[in-house]
Protein backbone atom coordinates (compact mmCIF):
# COMPACT_ATOMS: atom_id res chain seq x y z
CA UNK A 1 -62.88 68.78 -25.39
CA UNK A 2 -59.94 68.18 -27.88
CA UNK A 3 -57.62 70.95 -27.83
CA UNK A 4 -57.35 73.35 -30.88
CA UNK A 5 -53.63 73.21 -31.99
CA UNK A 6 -52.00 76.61 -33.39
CA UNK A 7 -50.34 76.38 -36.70
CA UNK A 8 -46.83 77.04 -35.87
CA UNK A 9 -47.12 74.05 -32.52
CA UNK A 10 -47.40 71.64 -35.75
CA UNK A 11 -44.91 73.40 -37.77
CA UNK A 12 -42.68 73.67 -35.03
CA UNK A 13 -42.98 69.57 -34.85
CA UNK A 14 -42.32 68.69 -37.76
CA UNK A 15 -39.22 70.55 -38.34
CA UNK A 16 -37.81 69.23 -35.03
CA UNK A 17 -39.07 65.82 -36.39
CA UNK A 18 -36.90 66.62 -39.89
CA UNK A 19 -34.17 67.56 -38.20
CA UNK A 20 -33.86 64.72 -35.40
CA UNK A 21 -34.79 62.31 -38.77
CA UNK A 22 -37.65 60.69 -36.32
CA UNK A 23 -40.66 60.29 -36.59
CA UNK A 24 -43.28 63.65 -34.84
CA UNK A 25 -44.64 60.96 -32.73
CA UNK A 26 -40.98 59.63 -31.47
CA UNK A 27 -40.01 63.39 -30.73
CA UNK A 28 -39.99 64.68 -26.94
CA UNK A 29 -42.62 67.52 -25.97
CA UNK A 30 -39.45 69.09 -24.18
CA UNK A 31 -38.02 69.17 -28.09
CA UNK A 32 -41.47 70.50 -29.27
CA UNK A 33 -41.44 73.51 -27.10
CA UNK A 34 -38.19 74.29 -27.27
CA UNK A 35 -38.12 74.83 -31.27
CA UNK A 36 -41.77 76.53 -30.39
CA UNK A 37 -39.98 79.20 -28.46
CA UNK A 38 -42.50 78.32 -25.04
CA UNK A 39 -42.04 76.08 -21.88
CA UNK A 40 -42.62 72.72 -22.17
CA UNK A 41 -45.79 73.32 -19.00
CA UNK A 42 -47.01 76.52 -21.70
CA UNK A 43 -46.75 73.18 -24.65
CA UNK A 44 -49.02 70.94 -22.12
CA UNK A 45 -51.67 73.35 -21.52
CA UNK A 46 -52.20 74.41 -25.16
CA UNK A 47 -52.59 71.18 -25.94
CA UNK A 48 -55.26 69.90 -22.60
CA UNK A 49 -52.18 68.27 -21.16
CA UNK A 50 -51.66 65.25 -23.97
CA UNK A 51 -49.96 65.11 -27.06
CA UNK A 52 -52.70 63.23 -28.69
CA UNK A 53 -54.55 66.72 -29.92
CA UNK A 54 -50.83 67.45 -31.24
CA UNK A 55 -50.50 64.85 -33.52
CA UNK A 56 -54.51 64.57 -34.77
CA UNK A 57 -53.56 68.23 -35.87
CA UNK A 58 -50.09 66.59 -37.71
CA UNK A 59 -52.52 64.62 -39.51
CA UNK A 60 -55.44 67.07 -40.26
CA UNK A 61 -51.83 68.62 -42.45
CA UNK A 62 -51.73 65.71 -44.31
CA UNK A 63 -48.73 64.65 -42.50
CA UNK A 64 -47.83 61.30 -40.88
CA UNK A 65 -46.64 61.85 -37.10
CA UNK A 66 -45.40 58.36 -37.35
CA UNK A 67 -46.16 54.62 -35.76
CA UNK A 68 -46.65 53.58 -32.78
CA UNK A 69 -44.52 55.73 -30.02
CA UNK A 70 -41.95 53.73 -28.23
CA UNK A 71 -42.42 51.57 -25.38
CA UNK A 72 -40.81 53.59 -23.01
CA UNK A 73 -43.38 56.24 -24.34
CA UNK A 74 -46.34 53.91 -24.07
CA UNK A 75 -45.88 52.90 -20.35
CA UNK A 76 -45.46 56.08 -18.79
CA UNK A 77 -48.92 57.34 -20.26
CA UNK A 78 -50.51 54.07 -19.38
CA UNK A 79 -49.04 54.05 -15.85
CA UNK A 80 -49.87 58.31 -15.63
CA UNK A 81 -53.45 57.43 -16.41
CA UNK A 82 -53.87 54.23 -14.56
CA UNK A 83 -52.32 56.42 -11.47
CA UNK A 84 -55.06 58.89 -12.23
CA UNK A 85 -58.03 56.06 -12.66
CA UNK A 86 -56.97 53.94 -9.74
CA UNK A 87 -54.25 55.40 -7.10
CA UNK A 88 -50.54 54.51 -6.86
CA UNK A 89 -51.13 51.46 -5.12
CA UNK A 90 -53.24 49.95 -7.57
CA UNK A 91 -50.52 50.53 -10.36
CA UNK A 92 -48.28 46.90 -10.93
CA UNK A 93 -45.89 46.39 -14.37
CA UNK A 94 -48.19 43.61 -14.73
CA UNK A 95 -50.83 46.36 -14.94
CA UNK A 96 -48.98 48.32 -16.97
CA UNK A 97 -47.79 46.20 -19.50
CA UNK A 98 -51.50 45.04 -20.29
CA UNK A 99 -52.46 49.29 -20.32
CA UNK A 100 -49.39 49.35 -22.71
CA UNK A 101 -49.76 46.91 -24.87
CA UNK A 102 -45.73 45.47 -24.18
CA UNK A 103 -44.07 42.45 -22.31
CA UNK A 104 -43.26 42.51 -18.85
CA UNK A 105 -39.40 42.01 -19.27
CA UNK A 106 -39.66 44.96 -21.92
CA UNK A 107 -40.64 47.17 -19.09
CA UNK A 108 -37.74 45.77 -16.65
CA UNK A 109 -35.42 46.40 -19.25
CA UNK A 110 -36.30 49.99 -19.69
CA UNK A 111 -37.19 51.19 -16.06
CA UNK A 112 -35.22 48.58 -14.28
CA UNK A 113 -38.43 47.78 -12.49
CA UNK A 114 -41.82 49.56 -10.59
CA UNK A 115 -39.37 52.67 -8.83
CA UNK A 116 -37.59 53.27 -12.10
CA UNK A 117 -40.83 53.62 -14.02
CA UNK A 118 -42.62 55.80 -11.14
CA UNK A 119 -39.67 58.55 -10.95
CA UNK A 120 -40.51 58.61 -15.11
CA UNK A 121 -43.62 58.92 -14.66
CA UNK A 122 -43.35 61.74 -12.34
CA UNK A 123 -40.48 63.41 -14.36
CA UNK A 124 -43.24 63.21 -17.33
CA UNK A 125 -46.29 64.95 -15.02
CA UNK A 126 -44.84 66.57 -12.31
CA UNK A 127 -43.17 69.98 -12.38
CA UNK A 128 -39.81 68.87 -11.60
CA UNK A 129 -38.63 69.19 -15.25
CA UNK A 130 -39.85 72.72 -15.87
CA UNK A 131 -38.77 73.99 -12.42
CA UNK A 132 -35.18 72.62 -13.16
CA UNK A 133 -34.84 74.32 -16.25
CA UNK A 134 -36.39 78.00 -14.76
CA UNK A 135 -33.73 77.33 -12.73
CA UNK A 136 -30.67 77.02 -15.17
CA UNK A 137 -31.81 80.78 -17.14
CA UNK A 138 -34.39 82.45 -14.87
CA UNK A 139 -36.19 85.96 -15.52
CA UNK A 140 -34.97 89.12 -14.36
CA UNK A 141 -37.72 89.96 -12.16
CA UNK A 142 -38.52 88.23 -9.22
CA UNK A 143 -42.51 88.39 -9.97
CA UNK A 144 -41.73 86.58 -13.19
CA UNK A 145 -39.83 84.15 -11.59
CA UNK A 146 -42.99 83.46 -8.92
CA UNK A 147 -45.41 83.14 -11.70
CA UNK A 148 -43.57 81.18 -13.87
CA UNK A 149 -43.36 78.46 -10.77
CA UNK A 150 -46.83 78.41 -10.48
CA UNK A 151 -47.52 78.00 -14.03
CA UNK A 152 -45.98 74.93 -13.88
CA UNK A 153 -47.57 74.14 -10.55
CA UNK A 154 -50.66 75.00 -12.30
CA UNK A 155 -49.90 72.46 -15.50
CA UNK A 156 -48.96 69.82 -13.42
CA UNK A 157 -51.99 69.81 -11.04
CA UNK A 158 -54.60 70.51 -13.82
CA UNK A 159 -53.21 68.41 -16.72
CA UNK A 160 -54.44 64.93 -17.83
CA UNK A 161 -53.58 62.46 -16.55
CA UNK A 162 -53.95 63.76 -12.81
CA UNK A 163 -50.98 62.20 -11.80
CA UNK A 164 -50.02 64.71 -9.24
CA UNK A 165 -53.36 65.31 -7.41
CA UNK A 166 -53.47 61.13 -7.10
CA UNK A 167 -50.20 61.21 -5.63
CA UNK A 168 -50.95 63.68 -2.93
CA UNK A 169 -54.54 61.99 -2.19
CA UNK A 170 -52.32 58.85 -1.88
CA UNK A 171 -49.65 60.17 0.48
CA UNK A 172 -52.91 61.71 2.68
CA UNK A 173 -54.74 58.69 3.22
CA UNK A 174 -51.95 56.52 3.64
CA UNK A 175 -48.76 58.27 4.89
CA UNK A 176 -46.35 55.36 4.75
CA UNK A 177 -48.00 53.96 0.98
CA UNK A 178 -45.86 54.19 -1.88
CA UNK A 179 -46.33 57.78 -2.99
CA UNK A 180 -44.50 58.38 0.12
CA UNK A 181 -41.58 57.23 -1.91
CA UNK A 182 -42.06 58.50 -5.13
CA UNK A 183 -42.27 62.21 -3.48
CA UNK A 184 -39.29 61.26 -1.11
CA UNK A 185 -36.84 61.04 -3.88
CA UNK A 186 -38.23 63.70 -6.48
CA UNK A 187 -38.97 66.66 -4.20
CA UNK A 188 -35.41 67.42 -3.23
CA UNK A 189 -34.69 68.34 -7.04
CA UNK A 190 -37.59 70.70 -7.18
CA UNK A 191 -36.78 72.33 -3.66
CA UNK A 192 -33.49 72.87 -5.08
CA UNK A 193 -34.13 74.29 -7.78
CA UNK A 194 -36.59 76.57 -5.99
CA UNK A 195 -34.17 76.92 -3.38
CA UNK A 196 -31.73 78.43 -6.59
CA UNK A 197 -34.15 81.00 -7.48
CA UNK A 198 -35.10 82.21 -4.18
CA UNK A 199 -31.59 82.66 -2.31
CA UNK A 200 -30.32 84.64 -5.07
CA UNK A 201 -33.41 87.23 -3.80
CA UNK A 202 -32.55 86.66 -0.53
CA UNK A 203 -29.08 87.55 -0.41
CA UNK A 204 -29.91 90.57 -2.53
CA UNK A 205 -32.03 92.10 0.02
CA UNK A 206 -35.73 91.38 -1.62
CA UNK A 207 -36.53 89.06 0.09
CA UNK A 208 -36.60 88.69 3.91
CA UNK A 209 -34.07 85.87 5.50
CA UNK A 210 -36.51 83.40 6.58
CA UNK A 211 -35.76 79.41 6.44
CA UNK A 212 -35.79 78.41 3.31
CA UNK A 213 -37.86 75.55 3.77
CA UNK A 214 -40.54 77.69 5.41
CA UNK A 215 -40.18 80.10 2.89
CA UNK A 216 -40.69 77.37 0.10
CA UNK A 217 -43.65 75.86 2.12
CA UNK A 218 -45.18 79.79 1.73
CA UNK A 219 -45.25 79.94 -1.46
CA UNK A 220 -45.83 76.96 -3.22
CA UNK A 221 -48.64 75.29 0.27
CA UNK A 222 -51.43 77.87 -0.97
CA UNK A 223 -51.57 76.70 -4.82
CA UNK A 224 -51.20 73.50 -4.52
CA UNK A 225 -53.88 73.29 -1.88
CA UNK A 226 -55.85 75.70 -4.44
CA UNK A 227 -55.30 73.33 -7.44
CA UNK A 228 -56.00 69.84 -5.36
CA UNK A 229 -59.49 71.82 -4.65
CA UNK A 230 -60.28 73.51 -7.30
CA UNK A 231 -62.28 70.82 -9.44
CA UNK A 232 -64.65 70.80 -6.09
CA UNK A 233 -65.11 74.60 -6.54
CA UNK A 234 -65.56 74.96 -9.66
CA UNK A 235 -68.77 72.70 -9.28
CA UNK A 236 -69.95 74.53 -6.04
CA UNK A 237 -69.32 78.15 -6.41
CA UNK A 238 -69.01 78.45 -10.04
CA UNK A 239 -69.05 81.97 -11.56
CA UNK A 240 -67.18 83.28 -8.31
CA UNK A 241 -63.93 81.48 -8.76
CA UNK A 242 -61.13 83.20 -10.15
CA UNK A 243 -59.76 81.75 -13.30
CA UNK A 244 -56.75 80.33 -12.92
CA UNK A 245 -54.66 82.79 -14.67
CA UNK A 246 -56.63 85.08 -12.27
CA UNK A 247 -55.46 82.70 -9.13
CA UNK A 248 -52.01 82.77 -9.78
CA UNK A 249 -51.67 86.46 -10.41
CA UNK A 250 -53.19 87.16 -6.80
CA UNK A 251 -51.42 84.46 -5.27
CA UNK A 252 -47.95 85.70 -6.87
CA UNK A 253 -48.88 89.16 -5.53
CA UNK A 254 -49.65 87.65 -1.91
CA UNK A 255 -46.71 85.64 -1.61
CA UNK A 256 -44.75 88.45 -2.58
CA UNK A 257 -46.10 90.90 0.18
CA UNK A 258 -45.62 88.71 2.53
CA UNK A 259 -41.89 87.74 2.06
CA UNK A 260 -40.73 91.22 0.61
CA UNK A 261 -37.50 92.74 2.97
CA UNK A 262 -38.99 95.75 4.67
CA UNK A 263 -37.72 98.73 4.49
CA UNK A 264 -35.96 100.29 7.43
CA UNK A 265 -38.71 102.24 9.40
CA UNK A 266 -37.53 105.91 9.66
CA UNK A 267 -36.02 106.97 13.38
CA UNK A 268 -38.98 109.74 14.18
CA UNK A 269 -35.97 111.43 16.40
CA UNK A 270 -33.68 111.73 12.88
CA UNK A 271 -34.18 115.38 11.85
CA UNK A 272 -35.43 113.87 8.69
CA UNK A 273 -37.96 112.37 9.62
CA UNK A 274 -39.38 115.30 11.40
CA UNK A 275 -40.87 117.04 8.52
């Protein structure tokens, strides 16, 4: 079902548009949200995860959003859907430039071949992106800072096209397959940045002094493992799943239960404590 685009999304496009003098259609979503005032993962999900509902509302306002988008533009979406259609493996330039409608050399001149196109393509539909940027001005409470990293856990997961879920069923069946790869050399910039957000909380005393890989693995493992499932639940228990918004509340309230510092139990000999 198309999305239903709010008012100020399109106005908000077309006066980044005007003032980049490009075309709506050659303007980043990153762009978009910013002059909206949101996240670019809160921009994906109001808009079903593609930017085509964006610009049919552009044109429903009698405005142009411009040509065809640029090449670079035109193979990542072919190459995040053809991910999504037919696994990682499956996914060649040759493949891609056919999807895209371009030349092969266009594509090696852009992405410097397959690797340089894959890490775009996961820049474009993984969370890396919106994770980095939490990092650089996060909130002041630690519960927004939780829920704000599954939000965009949550967009990348449950947008189209499901690049990310493909990638994980990819790396599952065949551990040493190219998805392997593409997750080898991306996760390290997320687990910084969630390492960022998270050791600031430590060393203030919120949060307990665990590894910080474990305590990554803690909270991020359940939702992902609840998004990669979720399309098989909501067909076999309907009505009794959580929404999502639901899901990540109780998850951020789990997570944070379980890794809050304890306080020091009181010494039942300490006159104090004897009351």
């Amino acid at each position: 079902m198309a999305a239903e685009v709010d008012a100020q999304l399109v106005a908000a496009a077309v006066g980044v548009a005007q003032q980049r003098g490009q075309a709506v259609a050659d303007v980043p979503l990153t762009a978009i949200a910013k002059a909206a005032g949101i996240s670019r993962s809160t921009l994906l999900r109001r808009l079903n995860g593609t930017r085509a509902a964006l610009d049919e509302a552009i044109r429903a306002a009698g405005i142009d959003p411009g040509g065809r988008p640029p090449v670079r533009e035109r193979a990542i979406e072919a190459a995040g859907y053809l991910i999504s259609e037919r696994g990682l493996g499956a996914v060649t330039l040759d493949a891609v430039a056919e999807a895209a409608d371009c030349s092969l050399p266009s594509l090696h001149s852009i992405f410097q071949g397959r690797d340089g196109l894959l890490a775009a393509v996961f820049d474009r539909f993984s969370p890396v992106l919106d994770v980095e940027a939490l990092a650089m001005t996060p909130p002041d409470r630690i519960e927004d800072t939780i829920h704000e990293i599954y939000q965009a856990l949550i967009t990348a997961f449950g947008q189209e096209p499901r690049v990310m879920p493909a990638l994980f069923a990819d790396v599952l069946a065949r551990p040493t397959g190219p998805a392997r790869q593409v997750l080898e050399q991306a996760t390290p910039r997320m687990l910084h940045s969630i390492e960022r957000l998270l050791a600031a909380e430590m060393q203030a005393g919120r949060l307990r002094q665990l590894p910080l890989p474990l305590l990554i693995q803690l909270m991020i493992g359940p939702l992902v493992l609840h998004m990669l499932l979720r399309p098989v639940l909501e067909t076999s228990i309907g009505r009794q799943l959580p929404t999502v918004e639901e899901s990540c509340q109780v998850f951020t309230a789990a997570f944070l239960r379980s890794v809050a510092a304890q306080s020091p139990t009181p010494d039942a000999t300490h006159p104090s404590a004897q009351t």
